[in-house]
C-alpha atoms as a PDB file:
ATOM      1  CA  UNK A   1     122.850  15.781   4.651  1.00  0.00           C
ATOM      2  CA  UNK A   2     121.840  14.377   7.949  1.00  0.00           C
ATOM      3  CA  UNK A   3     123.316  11.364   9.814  1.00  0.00           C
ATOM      4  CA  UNK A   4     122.200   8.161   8.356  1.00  0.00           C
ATOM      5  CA  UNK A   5     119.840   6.495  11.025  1.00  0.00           C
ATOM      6  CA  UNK A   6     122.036   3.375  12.621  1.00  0.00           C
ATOM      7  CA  UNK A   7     119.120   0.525  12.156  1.00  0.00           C
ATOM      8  CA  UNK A   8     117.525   1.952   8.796  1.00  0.00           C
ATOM      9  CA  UNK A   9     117.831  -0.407   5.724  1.00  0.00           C
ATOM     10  CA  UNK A  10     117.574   2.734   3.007  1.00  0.00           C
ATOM     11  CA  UNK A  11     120.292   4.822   5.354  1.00  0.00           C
ATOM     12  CA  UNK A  12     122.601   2.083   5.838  1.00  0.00           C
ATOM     13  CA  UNK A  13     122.674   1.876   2.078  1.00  0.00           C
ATOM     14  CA  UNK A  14     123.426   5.359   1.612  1.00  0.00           C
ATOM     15  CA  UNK A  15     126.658   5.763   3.390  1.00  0.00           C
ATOM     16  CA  UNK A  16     127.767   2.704   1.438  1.00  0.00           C
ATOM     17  CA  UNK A  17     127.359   4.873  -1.674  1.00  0.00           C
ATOM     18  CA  UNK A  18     130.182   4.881  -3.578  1.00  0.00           C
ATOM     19  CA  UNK A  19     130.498   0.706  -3.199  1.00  0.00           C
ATOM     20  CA  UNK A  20     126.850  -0.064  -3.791  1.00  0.00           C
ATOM     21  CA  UNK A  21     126.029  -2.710  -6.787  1.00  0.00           C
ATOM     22  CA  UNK A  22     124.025  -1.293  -9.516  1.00  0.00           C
ATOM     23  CA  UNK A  23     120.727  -3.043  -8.099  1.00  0.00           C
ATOM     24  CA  UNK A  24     121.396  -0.422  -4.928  1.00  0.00           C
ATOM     25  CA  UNK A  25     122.056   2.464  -7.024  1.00  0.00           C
ATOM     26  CA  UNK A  26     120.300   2.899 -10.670  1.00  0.00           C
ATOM     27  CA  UNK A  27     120.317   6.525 -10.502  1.00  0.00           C
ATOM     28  CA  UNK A  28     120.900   9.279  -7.918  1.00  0.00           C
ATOM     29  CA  UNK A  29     120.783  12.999  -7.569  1.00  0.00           C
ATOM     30  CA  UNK A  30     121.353  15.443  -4.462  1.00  0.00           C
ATOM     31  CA  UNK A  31     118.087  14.094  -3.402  1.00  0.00           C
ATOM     32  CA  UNK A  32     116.857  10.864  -4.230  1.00  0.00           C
ATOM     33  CA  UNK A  33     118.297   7.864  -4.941  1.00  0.00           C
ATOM     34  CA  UNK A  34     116.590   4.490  -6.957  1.00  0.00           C
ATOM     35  CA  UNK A  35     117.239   1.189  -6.013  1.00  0.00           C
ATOM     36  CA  UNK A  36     115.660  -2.281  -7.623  1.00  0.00           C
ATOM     37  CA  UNK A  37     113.708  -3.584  -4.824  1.00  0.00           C
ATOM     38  CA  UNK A  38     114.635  -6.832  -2.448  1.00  0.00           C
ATOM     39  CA  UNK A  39     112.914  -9.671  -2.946  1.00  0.00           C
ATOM     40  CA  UNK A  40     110.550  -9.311  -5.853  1.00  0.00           C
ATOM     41  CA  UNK A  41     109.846 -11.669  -8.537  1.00  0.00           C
ATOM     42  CA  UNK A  42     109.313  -8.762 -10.910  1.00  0.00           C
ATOM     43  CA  UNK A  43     112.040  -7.357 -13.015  1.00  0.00           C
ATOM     44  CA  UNK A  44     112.364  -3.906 -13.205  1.00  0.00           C
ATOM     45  CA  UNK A  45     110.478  -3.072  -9.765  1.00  0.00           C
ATOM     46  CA  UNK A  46     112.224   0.120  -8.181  1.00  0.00           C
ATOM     47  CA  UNK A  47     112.208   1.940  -5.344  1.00  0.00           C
ATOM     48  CA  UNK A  48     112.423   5.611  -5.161  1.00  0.00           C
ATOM     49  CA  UNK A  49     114.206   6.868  -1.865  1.00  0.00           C
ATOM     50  CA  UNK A  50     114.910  10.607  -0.414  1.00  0.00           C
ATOM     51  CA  UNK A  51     119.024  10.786   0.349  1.00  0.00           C
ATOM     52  CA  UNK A  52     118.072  11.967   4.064  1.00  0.00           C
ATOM     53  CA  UNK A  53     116.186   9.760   6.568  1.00  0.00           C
ATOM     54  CA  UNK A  54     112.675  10.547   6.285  1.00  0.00           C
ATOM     55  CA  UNK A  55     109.243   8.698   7.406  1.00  0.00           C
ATOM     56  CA  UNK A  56     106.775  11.088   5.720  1.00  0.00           C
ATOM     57  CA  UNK A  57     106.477  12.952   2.754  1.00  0.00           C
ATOM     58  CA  UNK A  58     105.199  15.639   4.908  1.00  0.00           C
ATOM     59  CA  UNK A  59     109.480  16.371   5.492  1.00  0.00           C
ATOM     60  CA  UNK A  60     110.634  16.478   2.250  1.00  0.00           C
ATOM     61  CA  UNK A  61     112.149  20.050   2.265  1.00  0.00           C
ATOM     62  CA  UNK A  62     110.412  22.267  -1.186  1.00  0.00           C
ATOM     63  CA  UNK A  63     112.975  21.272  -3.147  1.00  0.00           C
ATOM     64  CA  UNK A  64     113.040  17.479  -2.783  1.00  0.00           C
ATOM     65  CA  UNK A  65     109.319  17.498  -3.236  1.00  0.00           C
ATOM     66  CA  UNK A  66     109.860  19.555  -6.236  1.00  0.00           C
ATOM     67  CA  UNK A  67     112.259  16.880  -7.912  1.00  0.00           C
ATOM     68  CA  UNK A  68     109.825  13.731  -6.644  1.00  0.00           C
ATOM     69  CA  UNK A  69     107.597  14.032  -9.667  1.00  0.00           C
ATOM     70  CA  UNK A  70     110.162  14.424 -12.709  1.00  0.00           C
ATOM     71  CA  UNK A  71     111.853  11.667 -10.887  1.00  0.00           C
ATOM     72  CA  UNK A  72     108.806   9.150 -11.044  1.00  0.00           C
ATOM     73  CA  UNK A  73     107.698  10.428 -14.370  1.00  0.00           C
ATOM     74  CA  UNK A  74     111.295   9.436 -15.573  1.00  0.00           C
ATOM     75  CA  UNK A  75     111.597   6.347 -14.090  1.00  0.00           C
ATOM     76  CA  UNK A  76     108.239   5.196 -15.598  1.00  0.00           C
ATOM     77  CA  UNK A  77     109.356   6.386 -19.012  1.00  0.00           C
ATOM     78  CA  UNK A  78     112.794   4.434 -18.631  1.00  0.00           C
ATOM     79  CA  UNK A  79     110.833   1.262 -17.352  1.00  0.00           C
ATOM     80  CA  UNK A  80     108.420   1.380 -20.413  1.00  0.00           C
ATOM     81  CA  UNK A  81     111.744   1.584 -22.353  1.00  0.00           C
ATOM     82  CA  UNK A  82     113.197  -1.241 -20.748  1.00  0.00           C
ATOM     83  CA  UNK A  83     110.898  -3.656 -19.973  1.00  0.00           C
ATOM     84  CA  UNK A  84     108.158  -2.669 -22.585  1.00  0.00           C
ATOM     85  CA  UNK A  85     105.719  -2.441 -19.531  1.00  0.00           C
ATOM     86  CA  UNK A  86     102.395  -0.225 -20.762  1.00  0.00           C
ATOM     87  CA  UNK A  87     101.935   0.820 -17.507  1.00  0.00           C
ATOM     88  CA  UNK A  88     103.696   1.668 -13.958  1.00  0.00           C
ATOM     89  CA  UNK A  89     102.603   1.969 -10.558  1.00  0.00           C
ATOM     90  CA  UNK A  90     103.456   4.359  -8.261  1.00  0.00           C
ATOM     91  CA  UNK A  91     103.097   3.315  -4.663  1.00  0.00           C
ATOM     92  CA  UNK A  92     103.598   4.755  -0.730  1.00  0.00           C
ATOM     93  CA  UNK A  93     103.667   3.467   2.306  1.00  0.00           C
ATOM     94  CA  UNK A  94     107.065   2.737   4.318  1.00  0.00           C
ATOM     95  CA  UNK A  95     105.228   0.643   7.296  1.00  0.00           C
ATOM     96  CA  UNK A  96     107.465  -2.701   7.188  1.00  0.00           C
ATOM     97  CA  UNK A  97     109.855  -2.959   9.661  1.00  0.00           C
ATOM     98  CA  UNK A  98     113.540  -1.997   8.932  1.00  0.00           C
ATOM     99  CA  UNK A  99     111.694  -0.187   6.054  1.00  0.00           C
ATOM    100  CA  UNK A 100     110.057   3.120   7.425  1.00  0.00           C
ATOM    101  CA  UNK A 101     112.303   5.334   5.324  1.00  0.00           C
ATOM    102  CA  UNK A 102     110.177   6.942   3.264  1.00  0.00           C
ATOM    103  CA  UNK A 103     110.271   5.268  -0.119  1.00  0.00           C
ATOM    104  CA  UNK A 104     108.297   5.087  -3.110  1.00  0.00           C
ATOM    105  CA  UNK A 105     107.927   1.618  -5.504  1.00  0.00           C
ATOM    106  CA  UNK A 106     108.051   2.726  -9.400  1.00  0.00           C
ATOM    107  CA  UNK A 107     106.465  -0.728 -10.666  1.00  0.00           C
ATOM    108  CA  UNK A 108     106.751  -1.783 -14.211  1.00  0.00           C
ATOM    109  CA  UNK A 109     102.865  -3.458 -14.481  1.00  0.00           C
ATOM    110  CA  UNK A 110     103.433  -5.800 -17.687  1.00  0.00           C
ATOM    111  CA  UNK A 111     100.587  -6.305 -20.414  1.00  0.00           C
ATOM    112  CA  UNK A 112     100.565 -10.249 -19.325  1.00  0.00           C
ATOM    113  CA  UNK A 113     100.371  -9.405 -15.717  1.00  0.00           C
ATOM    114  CA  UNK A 114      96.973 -11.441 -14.682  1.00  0.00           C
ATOM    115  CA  UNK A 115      94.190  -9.952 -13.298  1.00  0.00           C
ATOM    116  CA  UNK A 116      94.504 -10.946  -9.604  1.00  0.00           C
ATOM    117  CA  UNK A 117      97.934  -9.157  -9.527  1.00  0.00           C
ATOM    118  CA  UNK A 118      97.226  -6.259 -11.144  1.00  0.00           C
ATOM    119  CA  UNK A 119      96.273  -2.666  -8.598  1.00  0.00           C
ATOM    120  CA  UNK A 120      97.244  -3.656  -4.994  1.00  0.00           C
ATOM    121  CA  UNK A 121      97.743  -7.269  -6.264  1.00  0.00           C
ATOM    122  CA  UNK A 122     100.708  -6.208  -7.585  1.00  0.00           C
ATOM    123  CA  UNK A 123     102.732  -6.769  -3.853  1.00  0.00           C
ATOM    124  CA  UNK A 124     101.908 -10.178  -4.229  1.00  0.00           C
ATOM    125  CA  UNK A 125     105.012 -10.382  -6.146  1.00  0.00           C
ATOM    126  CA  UNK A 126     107.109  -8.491  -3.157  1.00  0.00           C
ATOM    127  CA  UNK A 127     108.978 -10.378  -0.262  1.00  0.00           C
ATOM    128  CA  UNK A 128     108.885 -13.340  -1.884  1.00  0.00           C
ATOM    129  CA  UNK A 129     110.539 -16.918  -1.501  1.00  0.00           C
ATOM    130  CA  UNK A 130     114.715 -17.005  -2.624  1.00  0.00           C
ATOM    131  CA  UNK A 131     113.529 -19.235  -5.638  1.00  0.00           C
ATOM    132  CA  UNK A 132     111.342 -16.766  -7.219  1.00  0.00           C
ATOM    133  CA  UNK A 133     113.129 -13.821  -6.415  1.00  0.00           C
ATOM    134  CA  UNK A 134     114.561 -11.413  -9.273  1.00  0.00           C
ATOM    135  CA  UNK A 135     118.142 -12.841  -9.305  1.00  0.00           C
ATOM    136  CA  UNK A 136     120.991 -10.171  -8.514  1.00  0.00           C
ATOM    137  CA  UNK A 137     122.578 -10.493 -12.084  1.00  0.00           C
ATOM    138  CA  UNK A 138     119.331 -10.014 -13.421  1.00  0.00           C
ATOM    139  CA  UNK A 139     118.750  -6.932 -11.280  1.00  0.00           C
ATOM    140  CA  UNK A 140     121.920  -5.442 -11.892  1.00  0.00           C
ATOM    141  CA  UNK A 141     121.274  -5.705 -15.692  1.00  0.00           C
ATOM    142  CA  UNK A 142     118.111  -3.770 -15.776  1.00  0.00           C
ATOM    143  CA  UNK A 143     119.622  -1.087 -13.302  1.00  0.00           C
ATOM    144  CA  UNK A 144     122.230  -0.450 -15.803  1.00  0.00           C
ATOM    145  CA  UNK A 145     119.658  -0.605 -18.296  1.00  0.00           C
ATOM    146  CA  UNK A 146     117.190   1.897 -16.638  1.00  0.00           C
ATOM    147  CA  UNK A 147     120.239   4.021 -15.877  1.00  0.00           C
ATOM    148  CA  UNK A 148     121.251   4.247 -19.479  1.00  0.00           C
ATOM    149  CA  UNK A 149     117.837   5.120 -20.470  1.00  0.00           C
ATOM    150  CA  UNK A 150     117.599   7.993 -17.799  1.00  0.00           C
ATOM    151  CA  UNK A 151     121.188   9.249 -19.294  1.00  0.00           C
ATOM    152  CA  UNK A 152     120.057   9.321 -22.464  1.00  0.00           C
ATOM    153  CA  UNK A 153     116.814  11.447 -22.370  1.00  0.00           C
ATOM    154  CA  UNK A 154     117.152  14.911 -24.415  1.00  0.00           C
ATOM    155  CA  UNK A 155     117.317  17.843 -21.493  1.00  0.00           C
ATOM    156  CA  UNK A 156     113.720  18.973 -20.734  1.00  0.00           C
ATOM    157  CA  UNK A 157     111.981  16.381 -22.076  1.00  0.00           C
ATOM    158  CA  UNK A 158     108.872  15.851 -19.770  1.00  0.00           C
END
């Protein structure tokens, strides 16, 4: 694994690993790592990010790429599971500064969402005041929760 880059939220993270707090590290594999997302007034919104500093998906060596769609499939399945969510986004970009790592956002998109925040509206409910934000014990419930649910998936089932 390459050198974390010294200025890189997602890398930073990664060399703290073994001492991250559940909301930093649902799940992991050689590859990928999830994390509940900063700032969000959702529950359950994760982020999906490659163990090796990338911008683009156009560097994800074959066999990351390979293991990027069982991984978001997954995590969709284990969000309907835990948050009862009939639907999840899936979402790219990695623009924001301190945030160019690529990174995907797995987003549990609840039947009571209203209209206005549903598609793109959705990041309304991203970098958002203290007050409203997901509170850490609260995100470090549903990681453990999501991570049980990804444990306890029968091998191969897609």
């Amino acid at each position: 694994m390459e050198a974390p880059r010294v200025g890189c939220y997602a890398c930073e993270q990664e060399t703290g690993l073994g001492a991250l707090p559940p909301r930093e590290a649902v799940a992991s594999d050689r590859h990928w790592r999830v994390a509940h997302a900063l700032g969000t007034a959702l529950p359950g919104w994760l982020v999906l990010l490659p163990r090796r500093h990338v911008t683009g998906v156009d560097e994800l060596t074959d066999a990351e790429a390979a293991a990027l769609g069982p991984w978001q499939a997954a995590l969709s399945r284990a969000l309907r599971e835990v948050t009862g969510c009939p639907k999840t986004y899936v979402a790219q970009f990695g623009e924001q500064g301190g945030f160019a790592h690529l990174h995907f956002h797995v987003i549990p998109r609840g039947a009571d969402l209203p209209a206005a925040r549903r598609g793109p509206g959705i990041f309304d409910l991203l970098r958002r005041p203290a007050a409203e934000r997901v509170p850490d014990a609260e995100a470090d419930r549903i990681a453990r929760a999501v991570g049980r649910a990804l444990r306890h998936r029968p091998a191969g089932d897609g």
